[in-house]
N, C-alpha and C. Protein backbone atom coordinates (compact mmCIF):
# COMPACT_ATOMS: atom_id res chain seq x y z
N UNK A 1 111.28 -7.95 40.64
CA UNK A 1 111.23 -6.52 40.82
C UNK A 1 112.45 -6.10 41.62
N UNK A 2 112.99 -5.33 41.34
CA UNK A 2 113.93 -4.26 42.02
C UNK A 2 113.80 -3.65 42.77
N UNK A 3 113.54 -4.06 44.15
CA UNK A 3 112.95 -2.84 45.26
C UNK A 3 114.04 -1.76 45.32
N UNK A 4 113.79 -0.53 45.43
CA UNK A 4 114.66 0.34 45.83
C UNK A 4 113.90 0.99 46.67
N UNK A 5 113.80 1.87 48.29
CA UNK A 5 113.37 2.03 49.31
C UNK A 5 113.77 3.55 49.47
N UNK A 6 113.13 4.13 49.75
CA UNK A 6 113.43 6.39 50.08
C UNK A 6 114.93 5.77 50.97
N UNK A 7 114.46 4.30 51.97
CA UNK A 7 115.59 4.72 52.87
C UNK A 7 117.17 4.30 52.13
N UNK A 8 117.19 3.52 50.95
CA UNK A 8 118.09 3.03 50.67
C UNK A 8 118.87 4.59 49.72
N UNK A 9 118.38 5.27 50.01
CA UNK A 9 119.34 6.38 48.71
C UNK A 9 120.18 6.99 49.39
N UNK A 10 120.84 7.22 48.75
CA UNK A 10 122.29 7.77 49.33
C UNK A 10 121.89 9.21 49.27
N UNK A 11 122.36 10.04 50.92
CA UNK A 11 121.85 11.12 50.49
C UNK A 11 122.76 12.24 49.88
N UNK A 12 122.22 13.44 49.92
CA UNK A 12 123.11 14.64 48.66
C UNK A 12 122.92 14.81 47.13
N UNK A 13 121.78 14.17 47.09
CA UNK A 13 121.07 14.43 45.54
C UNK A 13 120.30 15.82 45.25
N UNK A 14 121.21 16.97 44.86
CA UNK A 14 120.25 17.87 45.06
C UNK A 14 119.47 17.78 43.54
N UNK A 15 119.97 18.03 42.39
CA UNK A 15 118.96 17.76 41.34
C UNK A 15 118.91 16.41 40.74
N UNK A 16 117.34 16.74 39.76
CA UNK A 16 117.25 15.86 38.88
C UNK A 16 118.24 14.84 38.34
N UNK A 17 118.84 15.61 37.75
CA UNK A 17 120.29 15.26 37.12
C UNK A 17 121.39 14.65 37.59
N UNK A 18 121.55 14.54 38.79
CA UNK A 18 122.41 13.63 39.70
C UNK A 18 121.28 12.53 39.93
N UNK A 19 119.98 12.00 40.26
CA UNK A 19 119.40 10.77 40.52
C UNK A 19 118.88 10.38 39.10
N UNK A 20 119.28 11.01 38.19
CA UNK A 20 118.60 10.07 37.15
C UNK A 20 120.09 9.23 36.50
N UNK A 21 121.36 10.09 36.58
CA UNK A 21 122.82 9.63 36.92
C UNK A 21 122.65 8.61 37.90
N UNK A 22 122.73 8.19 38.84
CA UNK A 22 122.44 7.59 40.21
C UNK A 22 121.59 6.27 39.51
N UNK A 23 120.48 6.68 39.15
CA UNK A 23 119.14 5.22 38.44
C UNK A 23 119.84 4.80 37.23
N UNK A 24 120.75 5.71 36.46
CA UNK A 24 121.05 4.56 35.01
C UNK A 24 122.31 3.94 35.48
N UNK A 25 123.15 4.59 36.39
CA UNK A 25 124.31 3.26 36.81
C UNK A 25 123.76 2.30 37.55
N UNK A 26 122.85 1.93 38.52
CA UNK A 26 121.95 0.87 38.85
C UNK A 26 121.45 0.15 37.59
N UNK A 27 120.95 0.76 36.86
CA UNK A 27 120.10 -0.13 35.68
C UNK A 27 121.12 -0.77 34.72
N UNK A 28 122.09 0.03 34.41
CA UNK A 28 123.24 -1.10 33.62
C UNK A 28 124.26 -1.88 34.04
N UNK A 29 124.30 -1.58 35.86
CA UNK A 29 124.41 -2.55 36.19
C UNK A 29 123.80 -3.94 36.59
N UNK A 30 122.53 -3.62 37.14
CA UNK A 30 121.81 -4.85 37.26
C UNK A 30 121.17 -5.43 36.15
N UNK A 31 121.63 -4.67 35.13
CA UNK A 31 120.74 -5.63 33.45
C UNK A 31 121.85 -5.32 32.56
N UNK A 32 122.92 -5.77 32.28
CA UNK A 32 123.96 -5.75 31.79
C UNK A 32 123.91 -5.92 30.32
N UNK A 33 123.77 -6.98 30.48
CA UNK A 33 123.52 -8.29 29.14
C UNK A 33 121.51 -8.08 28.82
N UNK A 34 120.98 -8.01 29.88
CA UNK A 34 119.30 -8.07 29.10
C UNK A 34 118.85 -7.07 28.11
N UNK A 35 117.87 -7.89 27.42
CA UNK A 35 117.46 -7.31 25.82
C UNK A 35 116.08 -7.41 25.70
N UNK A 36 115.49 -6.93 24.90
CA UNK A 36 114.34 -6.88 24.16
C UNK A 36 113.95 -7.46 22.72
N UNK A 37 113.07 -7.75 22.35
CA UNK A 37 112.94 -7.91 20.84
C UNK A 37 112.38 -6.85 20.05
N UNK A 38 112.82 -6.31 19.72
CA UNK A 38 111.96 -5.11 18.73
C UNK A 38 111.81 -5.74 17.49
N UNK A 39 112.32 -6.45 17.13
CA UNK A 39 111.51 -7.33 15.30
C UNK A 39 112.30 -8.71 15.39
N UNK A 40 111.86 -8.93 14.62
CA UNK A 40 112.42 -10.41 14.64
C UNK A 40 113.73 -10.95 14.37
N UNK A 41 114.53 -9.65 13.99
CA UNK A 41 115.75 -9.80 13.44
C UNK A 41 116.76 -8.71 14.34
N UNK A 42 115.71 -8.02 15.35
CA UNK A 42 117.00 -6.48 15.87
C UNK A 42 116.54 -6.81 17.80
N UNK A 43 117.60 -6.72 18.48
CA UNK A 43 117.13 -6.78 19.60
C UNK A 43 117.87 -5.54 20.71
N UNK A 44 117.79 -4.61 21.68
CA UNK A 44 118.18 -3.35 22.05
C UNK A 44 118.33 -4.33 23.25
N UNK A 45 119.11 -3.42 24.02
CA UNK A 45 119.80 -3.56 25.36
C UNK A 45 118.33 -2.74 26.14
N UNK A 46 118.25 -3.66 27.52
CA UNK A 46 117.86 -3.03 28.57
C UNK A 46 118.01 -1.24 28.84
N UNK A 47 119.27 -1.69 28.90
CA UNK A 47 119.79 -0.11 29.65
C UNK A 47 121.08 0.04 29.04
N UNK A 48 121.48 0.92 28.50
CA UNK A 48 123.05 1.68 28.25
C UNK A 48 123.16 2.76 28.00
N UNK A 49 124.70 3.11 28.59
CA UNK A 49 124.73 4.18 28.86
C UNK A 49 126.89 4.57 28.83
N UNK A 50 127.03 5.63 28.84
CA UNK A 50 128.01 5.65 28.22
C UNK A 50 128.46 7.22 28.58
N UNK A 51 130.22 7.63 28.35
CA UNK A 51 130.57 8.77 28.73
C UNK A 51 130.77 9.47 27.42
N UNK A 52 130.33 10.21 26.98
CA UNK A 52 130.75 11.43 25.33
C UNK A 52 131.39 12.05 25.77
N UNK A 53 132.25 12.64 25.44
CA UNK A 53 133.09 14.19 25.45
C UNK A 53 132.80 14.72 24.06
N UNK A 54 132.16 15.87 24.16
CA UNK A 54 132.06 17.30 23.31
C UNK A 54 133.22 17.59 21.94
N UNK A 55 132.87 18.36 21.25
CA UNK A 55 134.08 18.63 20.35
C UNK A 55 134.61 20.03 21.42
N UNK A 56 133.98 20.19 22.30
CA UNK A 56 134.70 21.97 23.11
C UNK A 56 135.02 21.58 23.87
N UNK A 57 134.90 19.98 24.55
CA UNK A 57 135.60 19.44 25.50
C UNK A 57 134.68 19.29 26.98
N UNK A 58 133.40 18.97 26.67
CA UNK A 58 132.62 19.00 27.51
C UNK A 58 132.24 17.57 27.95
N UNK A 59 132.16 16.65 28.84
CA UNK A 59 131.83 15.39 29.22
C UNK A 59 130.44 15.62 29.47
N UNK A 60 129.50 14.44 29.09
CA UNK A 60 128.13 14.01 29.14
C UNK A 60 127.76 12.60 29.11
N UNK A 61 127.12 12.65 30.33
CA UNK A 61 126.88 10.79 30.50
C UNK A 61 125.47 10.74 29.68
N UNK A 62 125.53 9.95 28.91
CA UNK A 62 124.36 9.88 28.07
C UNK A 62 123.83 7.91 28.37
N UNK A 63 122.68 8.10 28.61
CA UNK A 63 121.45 6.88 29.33
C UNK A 63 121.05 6.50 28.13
N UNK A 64 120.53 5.84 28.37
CA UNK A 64 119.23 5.12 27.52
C UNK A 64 118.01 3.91 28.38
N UNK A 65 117.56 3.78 28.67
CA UNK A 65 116.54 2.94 29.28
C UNK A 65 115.05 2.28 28.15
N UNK A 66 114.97 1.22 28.52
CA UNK A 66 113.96 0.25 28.04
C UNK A 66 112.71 -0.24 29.14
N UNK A 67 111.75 0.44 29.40
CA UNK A 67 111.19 -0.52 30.46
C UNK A 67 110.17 -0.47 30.08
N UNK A 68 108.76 -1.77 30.15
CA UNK A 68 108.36 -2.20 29.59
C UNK A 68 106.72 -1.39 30.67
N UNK A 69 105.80 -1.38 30.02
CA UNK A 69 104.70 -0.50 30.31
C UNK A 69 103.63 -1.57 30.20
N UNK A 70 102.75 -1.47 31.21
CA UNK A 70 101.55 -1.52 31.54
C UNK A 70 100.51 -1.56 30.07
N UNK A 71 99.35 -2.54 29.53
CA UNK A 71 99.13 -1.82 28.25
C UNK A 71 98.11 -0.95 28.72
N UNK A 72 97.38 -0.89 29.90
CA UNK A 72 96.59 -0.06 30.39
C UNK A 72 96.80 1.33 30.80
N UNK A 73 98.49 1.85 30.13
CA UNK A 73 99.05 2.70 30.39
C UNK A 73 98.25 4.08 29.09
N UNK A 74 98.00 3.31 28.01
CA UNK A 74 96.97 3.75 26.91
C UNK A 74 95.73 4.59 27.60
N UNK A 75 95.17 4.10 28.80
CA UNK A 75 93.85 4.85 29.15
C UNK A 75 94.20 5.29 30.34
N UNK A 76 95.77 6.52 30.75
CA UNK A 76 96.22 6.84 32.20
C UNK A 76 94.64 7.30 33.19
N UNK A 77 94.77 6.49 34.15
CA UNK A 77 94.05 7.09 35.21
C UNK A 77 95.06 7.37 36.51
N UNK A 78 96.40 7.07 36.00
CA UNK A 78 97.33 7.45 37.02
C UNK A 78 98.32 8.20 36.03
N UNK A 79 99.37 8.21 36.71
CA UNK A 79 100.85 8.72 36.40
C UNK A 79 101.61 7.54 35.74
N UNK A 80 102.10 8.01 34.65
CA UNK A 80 102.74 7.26 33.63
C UNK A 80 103.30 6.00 34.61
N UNK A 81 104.61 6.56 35.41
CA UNK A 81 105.40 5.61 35.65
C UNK A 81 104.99 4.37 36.38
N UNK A 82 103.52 4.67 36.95
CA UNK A 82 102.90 3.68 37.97
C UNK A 82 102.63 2.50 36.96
N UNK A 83 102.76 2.69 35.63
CA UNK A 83 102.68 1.43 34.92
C UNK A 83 103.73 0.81 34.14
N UNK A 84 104.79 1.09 34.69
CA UNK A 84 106.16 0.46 34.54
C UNK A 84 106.02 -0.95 34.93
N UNK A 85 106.66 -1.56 34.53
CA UNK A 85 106.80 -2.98 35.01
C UNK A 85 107.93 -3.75 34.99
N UNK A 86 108.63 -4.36 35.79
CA UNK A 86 109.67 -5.19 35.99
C UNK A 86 110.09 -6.06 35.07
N UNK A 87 111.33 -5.61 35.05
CA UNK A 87 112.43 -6.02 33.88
C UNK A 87 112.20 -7.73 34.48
N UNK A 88 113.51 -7.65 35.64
CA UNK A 88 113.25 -8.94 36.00
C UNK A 88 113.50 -8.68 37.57
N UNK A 89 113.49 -9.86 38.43
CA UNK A 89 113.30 -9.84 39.92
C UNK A 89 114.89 -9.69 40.33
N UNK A 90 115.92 -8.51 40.72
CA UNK A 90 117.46 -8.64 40.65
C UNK A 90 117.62 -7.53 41.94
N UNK A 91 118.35 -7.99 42.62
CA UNK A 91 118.86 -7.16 44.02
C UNK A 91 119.62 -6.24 43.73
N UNK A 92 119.24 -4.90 44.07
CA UNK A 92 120.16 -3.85 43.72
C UNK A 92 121.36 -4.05 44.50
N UNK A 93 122.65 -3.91 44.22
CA UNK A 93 123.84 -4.24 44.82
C UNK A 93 124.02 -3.01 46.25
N UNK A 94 124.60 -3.74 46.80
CA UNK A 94 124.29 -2.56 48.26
C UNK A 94 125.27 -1.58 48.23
N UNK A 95 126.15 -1.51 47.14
CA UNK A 95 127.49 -0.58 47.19
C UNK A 95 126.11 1.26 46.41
N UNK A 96 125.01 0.94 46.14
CA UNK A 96 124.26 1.74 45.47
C UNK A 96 123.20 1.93 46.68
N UNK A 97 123.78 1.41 48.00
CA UNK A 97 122.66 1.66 49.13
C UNK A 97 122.92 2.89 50.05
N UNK A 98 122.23 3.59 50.62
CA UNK A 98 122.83 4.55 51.65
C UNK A 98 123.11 3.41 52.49
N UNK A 99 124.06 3.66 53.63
CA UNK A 99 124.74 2.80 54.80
C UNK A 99 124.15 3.06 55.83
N UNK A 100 123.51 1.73 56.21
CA UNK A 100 122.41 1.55 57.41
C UNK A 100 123.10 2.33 58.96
């Protein structure tokens, strides 16, 4: 598991949109190379993510994420994400830490 801690975030995140920026450069960095099997013949990346520019000239970081769910996630008695489950056990790099 990936601990990440309220105290470890860097602060100045005012929206959404800057920490979900913030969580997919963590995730493709700490799962670079990891995959999934979706059939027996096709396998997807963990996490990627990537910079577009617009045809009007507009830049957009576009994510993608894979994380693997709870199957008890089928009958929520909680909140979706509480049944996320760990890719694999990997130390978030501390350059993605607020400074103690």
């Amino acid at each position: 598991m990936s601990l990440l801690s309220n105290t470890d975030l860097p602060e100045g995140f005012t929206t959404i949109e800057q920490l979900m920026v913030y969580l997919s450069v963590i995730a493709t960095t700490i799962h670079p190379n990891d995959s999934y099997l979706v059939t027996s013949t096709v396998t997807e990346k963990i996490a990627d993510a990537g910079i577009i520019r617009t045809e009007d000239g507009r830049d957009f970081y576009v994510g993608r994420f894979a994380v693997p769910l709870n199957p008890e996630y089928t009958t929520p008695d909680s909140p979706l994400w509480t049944y996320a489950q760990e890719v694999k056990n990997v130390d978030i790099p501390s350059r993605f830490k607020a400074a103690a």
